[in-house]
Protein backbone atom coordinates (compact mmCIF):
# COMPACT_ATOMS: atom_id res chain seq x y z
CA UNK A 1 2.70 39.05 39.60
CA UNK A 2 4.00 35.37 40.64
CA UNK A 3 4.45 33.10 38.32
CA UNK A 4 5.41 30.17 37.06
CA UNK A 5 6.66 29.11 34.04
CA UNK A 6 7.01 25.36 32.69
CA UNK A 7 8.92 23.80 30.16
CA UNK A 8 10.16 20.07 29.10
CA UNK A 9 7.21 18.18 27.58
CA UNK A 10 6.74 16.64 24.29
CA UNK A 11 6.55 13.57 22.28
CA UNK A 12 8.07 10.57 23.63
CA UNK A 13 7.86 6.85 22.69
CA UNK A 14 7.36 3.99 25.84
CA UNK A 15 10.19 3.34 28.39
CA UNK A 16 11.81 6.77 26.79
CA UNK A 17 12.37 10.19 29.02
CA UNK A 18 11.55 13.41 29.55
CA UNK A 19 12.85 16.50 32.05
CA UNK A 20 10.38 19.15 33.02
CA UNK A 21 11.52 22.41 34.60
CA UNK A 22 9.39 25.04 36.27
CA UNK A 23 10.71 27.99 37.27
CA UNK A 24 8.85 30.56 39.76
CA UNK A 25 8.94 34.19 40.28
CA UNK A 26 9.38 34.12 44.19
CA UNK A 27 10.75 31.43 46.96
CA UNK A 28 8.09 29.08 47.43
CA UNK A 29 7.18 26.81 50.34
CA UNK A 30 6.56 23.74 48.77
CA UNK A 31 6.32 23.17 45.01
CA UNK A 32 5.26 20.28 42.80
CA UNK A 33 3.70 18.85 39.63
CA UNK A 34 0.35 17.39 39.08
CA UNK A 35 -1.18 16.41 35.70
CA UNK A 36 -4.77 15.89 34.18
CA UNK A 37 -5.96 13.88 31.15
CA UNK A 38 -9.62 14.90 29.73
CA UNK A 39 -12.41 13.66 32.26
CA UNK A 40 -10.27 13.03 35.55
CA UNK A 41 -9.28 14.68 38.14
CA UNK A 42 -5.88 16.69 38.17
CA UNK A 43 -3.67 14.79 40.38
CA UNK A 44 -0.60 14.90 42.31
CA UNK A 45 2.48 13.52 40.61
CA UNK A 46 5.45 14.38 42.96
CA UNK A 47 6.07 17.58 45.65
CA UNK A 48 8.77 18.90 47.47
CA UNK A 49 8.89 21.49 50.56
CA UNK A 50 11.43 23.21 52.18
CA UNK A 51 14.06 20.71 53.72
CA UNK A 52 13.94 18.46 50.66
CA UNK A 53 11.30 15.77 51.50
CA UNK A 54 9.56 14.34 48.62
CA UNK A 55 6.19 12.34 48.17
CA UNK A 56 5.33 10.87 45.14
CA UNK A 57 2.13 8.94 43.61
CA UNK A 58 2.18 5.28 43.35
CA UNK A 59 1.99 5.08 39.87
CA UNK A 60 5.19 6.53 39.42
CA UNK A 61 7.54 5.62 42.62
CA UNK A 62 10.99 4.47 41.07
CA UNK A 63 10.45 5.57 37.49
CA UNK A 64 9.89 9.82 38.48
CA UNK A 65 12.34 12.26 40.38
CA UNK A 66 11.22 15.43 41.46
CA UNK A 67 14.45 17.40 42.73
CA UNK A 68 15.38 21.52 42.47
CA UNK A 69 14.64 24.47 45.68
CA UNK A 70 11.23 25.45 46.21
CA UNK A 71 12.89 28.44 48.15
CA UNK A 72 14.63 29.59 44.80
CA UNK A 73 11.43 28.63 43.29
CA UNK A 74 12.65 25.98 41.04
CA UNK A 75 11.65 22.58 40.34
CA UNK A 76 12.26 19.58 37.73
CA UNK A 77 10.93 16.28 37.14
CA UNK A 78 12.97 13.73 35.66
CA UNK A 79 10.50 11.02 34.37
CA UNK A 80 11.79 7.62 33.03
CA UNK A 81 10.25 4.45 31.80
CA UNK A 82 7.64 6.74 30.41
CA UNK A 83 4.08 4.67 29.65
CA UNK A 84 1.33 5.53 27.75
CA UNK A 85 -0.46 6.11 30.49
CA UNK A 86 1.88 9.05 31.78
CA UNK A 87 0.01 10.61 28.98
CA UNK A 88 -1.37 14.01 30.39
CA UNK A 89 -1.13 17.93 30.76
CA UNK A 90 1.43 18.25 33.54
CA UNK A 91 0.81 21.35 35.66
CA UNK A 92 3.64 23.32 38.01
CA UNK A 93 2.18 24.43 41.47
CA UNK A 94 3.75 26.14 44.05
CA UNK A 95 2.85 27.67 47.36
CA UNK A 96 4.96 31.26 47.87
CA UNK A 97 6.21 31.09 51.19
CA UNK A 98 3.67 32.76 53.82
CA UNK A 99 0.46 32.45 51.56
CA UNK A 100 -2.70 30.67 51.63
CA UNK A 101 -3.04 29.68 48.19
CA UNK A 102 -1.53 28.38 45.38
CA UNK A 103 -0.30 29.01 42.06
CA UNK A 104 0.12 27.15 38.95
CA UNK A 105 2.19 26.98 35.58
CA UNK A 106 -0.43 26.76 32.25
CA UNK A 107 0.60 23.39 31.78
CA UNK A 108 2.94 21.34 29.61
CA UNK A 109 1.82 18.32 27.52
CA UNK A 110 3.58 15.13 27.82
CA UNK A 111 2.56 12.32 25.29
CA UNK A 112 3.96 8.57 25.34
CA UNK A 113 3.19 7.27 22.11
CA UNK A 114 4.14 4.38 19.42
């Protein structure tokens, strides 16, 4: 079975840091990390694919760094200047390389708190 696994969150005051890892299972096409907070939407935080290009949201161009290889299925996030707001469940996808569909990690909590 593919999977993949996350790791890195925690407790973290505001402007401190935090490094997430996922690793997957199989080479992947393109991987990334989303997160969710209770009553939104999960949403795109940073991706990679094959090749190296990364996009990233708005909210956290120049304080976020996604880097790793999707086709050794790994992927970290370096997130600095954390804010309260970065508050959320932060989710690993990843698309295996010649499927459809996607796949996600269970999720690791991040929490920027005083």
């Amino acid at each position: 079975q593919v999977q993949l696994v996350e790791s890195g969150g925690g407790l973290v005051q505001p402007g401190g840091s935090l490094r997430l890892s996922c690793a997957a299972s199989t080479s992947m096409f393109a991987m990334g990390w989303y997160r969710q907070v209770p009553g939104k939407q999960r949403e795109l935080v940073a991706r990679i694919v094959l090749g190296g290009n990364a996009n990233y949201a708005d909210s956290v161009k120049g304080r976020f760094t996604i880097s790793g290889d999707s086709a050794k299925g790994s992927v970290y996030l370096q997130m600095n200047s954390l804010k309260p707001e970065d508050t959320a469940v932060y989710y690993c996808n990843g698309r295996p390389l010649g499927a459809a569909g996607d796949i996600w990690g269970q999720g690791t909590q991040v929490t920027v708190s005083s």
